[in-house]
Protein backbone atom coordinates (compact mmCIF):
# COMPACT_ATOMS: atom_id res chain seq x y z
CA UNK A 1 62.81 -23.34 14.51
CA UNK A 2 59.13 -23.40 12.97
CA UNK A 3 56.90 -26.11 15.05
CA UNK A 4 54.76 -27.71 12.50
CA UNK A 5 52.25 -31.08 14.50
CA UNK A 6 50.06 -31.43 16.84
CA UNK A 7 49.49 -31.60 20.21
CA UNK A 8 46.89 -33.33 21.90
CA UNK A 9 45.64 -31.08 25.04
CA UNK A 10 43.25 -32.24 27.75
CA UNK A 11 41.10 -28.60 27.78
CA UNK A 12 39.85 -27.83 31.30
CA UNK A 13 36.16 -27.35 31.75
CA UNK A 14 35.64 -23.15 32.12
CA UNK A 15 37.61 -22.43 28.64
CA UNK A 16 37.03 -21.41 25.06
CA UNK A 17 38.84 -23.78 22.84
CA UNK A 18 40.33 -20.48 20.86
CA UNK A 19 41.59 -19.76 24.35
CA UNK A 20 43.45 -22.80 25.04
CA UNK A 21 44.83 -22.91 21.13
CA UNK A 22 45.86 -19.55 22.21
CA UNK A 23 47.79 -20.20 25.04
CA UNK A 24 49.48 -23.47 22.92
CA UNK A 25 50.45 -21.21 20.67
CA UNK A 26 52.26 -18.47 22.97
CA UNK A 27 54.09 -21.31 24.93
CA UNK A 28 55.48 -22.93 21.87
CA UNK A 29 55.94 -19.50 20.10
CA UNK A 30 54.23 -21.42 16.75
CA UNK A 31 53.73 -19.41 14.11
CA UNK A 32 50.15 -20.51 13.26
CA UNK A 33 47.83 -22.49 15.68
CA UNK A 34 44.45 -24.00 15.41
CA UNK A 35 42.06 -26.91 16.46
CA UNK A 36 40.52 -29.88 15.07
CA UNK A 37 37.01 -29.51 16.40
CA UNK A 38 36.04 -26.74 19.07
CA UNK A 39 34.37 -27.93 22.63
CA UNK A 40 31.78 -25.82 24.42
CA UNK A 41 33.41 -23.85 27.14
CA UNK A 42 31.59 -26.60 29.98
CA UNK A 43 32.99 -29.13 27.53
CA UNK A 44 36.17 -30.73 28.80
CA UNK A 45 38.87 -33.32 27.22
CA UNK A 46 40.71 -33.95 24.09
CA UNK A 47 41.40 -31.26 22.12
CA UNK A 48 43.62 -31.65 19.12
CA UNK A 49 45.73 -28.05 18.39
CA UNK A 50 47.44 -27.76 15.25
CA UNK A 51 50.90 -26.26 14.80
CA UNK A 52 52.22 -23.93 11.60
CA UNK A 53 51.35 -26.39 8.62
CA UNK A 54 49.28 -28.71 10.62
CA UNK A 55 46.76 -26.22 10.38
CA UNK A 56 45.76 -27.05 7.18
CA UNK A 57 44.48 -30.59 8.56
CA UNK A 58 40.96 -29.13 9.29
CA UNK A 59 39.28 -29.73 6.35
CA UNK A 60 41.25 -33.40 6.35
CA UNK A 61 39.96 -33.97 9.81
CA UNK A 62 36.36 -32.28 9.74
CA UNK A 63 34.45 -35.34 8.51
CA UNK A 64 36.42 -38.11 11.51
CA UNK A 65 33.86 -39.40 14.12
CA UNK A 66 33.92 -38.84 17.86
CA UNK A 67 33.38 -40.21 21.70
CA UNK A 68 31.69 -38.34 24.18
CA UNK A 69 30.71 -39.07 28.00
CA UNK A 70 28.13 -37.33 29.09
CA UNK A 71 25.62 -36.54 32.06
CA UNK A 72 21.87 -35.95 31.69
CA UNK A 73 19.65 -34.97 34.08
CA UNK A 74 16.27 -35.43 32.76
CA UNK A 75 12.84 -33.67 34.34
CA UNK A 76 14.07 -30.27 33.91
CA UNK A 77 15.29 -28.29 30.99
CA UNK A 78 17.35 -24.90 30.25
CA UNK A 79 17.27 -22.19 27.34
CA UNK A 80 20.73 -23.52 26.49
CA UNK A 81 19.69 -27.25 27.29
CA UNK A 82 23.26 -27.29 29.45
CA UNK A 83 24.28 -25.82 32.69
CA UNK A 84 24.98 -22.20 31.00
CA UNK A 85 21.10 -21.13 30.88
CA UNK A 86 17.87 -20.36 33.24
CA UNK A 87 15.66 -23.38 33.57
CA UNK A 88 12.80 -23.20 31.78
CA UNK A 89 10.97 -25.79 32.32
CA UNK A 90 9.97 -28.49 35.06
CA UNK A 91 8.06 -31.64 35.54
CA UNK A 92 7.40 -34.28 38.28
CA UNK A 93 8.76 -37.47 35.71
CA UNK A 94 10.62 -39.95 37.30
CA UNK A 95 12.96 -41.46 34.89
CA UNK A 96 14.32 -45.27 35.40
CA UNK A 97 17.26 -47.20 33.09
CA UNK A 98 14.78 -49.38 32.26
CA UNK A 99 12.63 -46.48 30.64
CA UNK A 100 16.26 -45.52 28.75
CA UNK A 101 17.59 -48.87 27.81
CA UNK A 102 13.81 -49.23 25.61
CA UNK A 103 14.18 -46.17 23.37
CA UNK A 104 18.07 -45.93 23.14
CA UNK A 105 18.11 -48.23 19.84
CA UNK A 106 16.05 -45.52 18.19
CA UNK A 107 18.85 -43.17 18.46
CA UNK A 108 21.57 -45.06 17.16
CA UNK A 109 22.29 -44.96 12.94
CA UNK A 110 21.82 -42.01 10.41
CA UNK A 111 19.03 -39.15 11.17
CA UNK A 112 18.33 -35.86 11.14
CA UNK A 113 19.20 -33.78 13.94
CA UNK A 114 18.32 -29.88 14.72
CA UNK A 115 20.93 -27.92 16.46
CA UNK A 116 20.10 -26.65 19.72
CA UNK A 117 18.60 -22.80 19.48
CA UNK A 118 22.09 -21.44 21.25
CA UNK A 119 24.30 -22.98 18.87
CA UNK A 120 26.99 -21.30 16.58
CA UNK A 121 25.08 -22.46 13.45
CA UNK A 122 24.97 -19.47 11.27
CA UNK A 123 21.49 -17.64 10.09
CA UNK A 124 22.43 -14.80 7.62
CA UNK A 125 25.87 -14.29 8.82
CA UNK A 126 25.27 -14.27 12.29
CA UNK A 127 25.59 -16.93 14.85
CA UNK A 128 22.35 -18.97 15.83
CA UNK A 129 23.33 -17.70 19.95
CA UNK A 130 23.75 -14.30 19.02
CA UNK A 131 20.28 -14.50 17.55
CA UNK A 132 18.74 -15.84 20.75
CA UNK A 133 19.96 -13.70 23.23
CA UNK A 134 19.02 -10.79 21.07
CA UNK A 135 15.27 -12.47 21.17
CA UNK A 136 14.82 -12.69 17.51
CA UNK A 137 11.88 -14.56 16.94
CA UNK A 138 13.45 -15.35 13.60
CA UNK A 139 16.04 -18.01 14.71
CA UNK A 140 15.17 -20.41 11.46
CA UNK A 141 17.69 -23.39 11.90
CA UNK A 142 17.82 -26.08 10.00
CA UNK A 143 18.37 -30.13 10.85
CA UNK A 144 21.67 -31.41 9.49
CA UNK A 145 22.14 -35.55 8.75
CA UNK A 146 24.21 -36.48 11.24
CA UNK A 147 24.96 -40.54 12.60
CA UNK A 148 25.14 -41.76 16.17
CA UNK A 149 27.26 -45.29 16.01
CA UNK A 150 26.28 -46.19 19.58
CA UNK A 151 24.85 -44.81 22.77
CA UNK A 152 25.24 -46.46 25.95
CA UNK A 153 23.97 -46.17 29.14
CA UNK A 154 26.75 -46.25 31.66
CA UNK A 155 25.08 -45.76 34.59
CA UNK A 156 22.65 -44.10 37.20
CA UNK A 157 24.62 -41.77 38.94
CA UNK A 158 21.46 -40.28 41.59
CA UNK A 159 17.52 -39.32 40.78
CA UNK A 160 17.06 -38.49 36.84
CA UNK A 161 20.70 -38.28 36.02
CA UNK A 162 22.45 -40.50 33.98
CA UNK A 163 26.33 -41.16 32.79
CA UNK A 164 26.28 -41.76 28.73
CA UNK A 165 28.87 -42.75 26.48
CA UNK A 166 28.12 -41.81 22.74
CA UNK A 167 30.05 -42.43 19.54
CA UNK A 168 28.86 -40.21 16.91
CA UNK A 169 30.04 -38.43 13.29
CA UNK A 170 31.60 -34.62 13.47
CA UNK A 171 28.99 -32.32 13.71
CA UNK A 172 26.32 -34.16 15.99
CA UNK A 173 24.87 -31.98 19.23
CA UNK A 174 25.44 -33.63 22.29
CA UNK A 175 22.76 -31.25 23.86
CA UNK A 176 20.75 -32.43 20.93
CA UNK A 177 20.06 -36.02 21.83
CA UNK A 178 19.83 -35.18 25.44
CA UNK A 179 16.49 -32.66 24.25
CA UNK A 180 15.44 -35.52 21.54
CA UNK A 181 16.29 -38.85 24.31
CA UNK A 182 14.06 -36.49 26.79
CA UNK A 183 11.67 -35.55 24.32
CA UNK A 184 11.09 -39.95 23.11
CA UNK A 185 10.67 -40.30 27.70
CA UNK A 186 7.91 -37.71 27.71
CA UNK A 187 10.16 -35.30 29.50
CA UNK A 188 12.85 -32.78 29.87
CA UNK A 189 16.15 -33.08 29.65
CA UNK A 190 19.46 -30.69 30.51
CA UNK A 191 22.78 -31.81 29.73
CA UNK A 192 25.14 -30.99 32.99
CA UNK A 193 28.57 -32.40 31.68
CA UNK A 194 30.35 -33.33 28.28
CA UNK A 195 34.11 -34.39 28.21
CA UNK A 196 35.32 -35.78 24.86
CA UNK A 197 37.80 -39.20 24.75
CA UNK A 198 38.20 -39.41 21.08
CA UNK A 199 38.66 -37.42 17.77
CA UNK A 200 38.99 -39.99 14.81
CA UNK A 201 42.30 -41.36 15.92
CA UNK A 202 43.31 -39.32 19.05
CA UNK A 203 42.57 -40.55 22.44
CA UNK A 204 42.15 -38.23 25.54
CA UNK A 205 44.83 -41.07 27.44
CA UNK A 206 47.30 -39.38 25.37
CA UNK A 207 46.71 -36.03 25.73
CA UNK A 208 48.12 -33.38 27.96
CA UNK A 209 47.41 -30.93 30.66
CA UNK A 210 48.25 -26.83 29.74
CA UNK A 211 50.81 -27.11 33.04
CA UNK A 212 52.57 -29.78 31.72
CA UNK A 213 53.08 -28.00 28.22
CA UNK A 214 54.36 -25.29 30.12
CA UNK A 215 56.90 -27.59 31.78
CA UNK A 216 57.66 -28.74 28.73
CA UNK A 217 56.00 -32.58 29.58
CA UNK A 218 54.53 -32.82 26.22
CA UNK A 219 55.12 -34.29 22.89
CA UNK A 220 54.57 -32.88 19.06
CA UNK A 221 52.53 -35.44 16.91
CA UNK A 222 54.76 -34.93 12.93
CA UNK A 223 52.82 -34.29 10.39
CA UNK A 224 53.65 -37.81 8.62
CA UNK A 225 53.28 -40.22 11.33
CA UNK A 226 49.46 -39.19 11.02
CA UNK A 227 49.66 -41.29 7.72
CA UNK A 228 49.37 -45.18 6.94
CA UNK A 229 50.84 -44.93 3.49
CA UNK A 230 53.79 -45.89 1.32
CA UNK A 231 56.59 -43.42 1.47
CA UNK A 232 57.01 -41.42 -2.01
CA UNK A 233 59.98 -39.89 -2.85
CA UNK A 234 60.24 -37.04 -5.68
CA UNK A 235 63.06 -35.35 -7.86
CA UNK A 236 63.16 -31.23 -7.21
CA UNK A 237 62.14 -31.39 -10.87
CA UNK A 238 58.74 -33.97 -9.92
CA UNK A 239 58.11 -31.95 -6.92
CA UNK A 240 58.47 -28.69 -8.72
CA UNK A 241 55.51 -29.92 -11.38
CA UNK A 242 53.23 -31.33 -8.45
CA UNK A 243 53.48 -28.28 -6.69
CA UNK A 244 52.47 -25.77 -9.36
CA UNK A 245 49.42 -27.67 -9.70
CA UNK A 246 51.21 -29.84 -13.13
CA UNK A 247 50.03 -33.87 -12.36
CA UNK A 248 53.30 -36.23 -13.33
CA UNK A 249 53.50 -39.72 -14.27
CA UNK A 250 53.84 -42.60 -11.98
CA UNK A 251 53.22 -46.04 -12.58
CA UNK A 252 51.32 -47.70 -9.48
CA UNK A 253 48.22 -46.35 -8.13
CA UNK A 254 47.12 -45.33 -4.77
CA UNK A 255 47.77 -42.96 -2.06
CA UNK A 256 51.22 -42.09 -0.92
CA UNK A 257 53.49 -39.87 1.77
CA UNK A 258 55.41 -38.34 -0.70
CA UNK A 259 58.34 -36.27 0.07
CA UNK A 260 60.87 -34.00 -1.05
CA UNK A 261 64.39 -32.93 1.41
CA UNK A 262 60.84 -32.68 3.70
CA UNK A 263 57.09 -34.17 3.93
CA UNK A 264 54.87 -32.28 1.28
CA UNK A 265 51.94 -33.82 1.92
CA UNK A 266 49.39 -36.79 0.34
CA UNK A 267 49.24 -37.32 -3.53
CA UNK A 268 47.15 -39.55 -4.96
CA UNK A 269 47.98 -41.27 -8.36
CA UNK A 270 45.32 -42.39 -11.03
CA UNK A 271 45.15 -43.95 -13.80
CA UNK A 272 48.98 -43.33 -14.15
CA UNK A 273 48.72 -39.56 -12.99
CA UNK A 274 49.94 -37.77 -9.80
CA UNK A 275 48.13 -35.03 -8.32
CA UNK A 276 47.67 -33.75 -4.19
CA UNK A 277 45.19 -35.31 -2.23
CA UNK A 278 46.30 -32.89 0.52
CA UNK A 279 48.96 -30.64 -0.04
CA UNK A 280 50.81 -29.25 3.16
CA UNK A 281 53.65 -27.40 1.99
């Protein structure tokens, strides 16, 4: 039986994401796996893999918003601005919540953000990391509009380090505001831990340990429940049309689950026409 879903996994800290949708994808035997947004290996949390058709949800899912908690240890910096690189620079800056609370509101709304050096942004077909440990001089990134909802301060946790909760769009460097939020305190900044609770609609409370998908504690997320819409359902002769790419007449506009013996996906009708607003079949 082909698996088609997904299934929420809480990645360990220490892994590639590839690895873990690897390892998903042996246990269920799944034809096809992916993910909905990779974490850094020392990232930890929700990870949403996708399952045989599911896979084509990326694009669908590469624009929804996310939560992170994170920990920042500010007077001291790192090539990689995380835990993975040589410090690289000190200083004797004593940061307070106070000093935090007063610039946080600059960080919060749309902006433009450059990607930390050791990223996997890609320069001429090769990834922005790759570049810098080869000591290429000629690491030319560029800053990408990103939007931070909110950043709070959760709390002091000893000297310089600080607990953060952040809600920001797909695509925003955590290690990034840590640098800039240093950078605004006349400081350095490293960022020592990143776990992520949310990924548009998934929460990390309903996620799942790799042991307990290999005991088989786990559950598949179908494809339609992911879906607030009316329920559709075509002829062999309608679905036929909409699948060779041929838009068919329906009367009421909007966005619908539309189906056929199985769930083929979103279609969106227009001014009277049908056509797929993501096709998954």
């Amino acid at each position: 039986m082909k698996i088609n879903g997904i299934v929420l996994v809480n990645k360990d800290r220490g892994i590639s994401s590839n690895s873990v949708v690897n390892k998903v994808k042996h246990i269920l035997q799944a034809d096809k796996a992916g993910h909905l947004g990779t974490l850094d290996v020392l990232g930890e949390g929700l990870l949403p893999v996708t399952l045989g058709k599911a896979t084509k949800l990326f694009d669908y899912y590469l624009t929804k918003d996310k939560i992170y908690r994170t920990i920042f240890k500010f007077g001291e910096t790192t090539a990689t601005i995380d835990l993975e690189g040589e410090v690289t620079n000190r200083d004797n800056r004593v940061v307070s919540s106070e000093d935090i609370l007063k610039v946080l509101p600059k960080f919060v709304g749309k902006q433009l953000q450059m990607p930390p050096l050791y990223s996997a942004k890609k320069i001429n077909g090769k990834k922005a990391y790759e570049l810098a440990r080869e000591g290429s001089t000629d690491v030319a990134l560029k800053p990408k509009e990103i939007e931070i909802y909110s950043i709070n301060l959760i709390k002091q946790l000893e000297k310089n380090t600080f607990l953060f909760e952040i809600h920001c769009s797909s695509g925003t460097y955590i290690r990034s505001i840590c640098r800039d939020l240093a950078s605004r305190l006349s400081t350095y900044g490293v960022m020592q831990y990143i776990q992520r609770t949310r990924c548009g609609d998934f929460d990390l409370k309903d996620a799942y340990t790799i042991n307990k998908i290999e005991n088989g504690k786990f559950k598949i997320i179908e494809l339609d429940s992911l879906f607030n819409y009316d329920k559709l359902t075509l002829d062999e002769q309608q679905a036929s049309k909409l699948l060779n790419g041929v838009k068919i007449r329906y009367a009421k506009d909007g966005v619908y689950r539309a189906y056929c013996e199985q769930f083929l996906g979103l279609v969106t009708v227009k001014d009277g026409l049908m056509s797929f607003k993501l096709r998954l079949i």
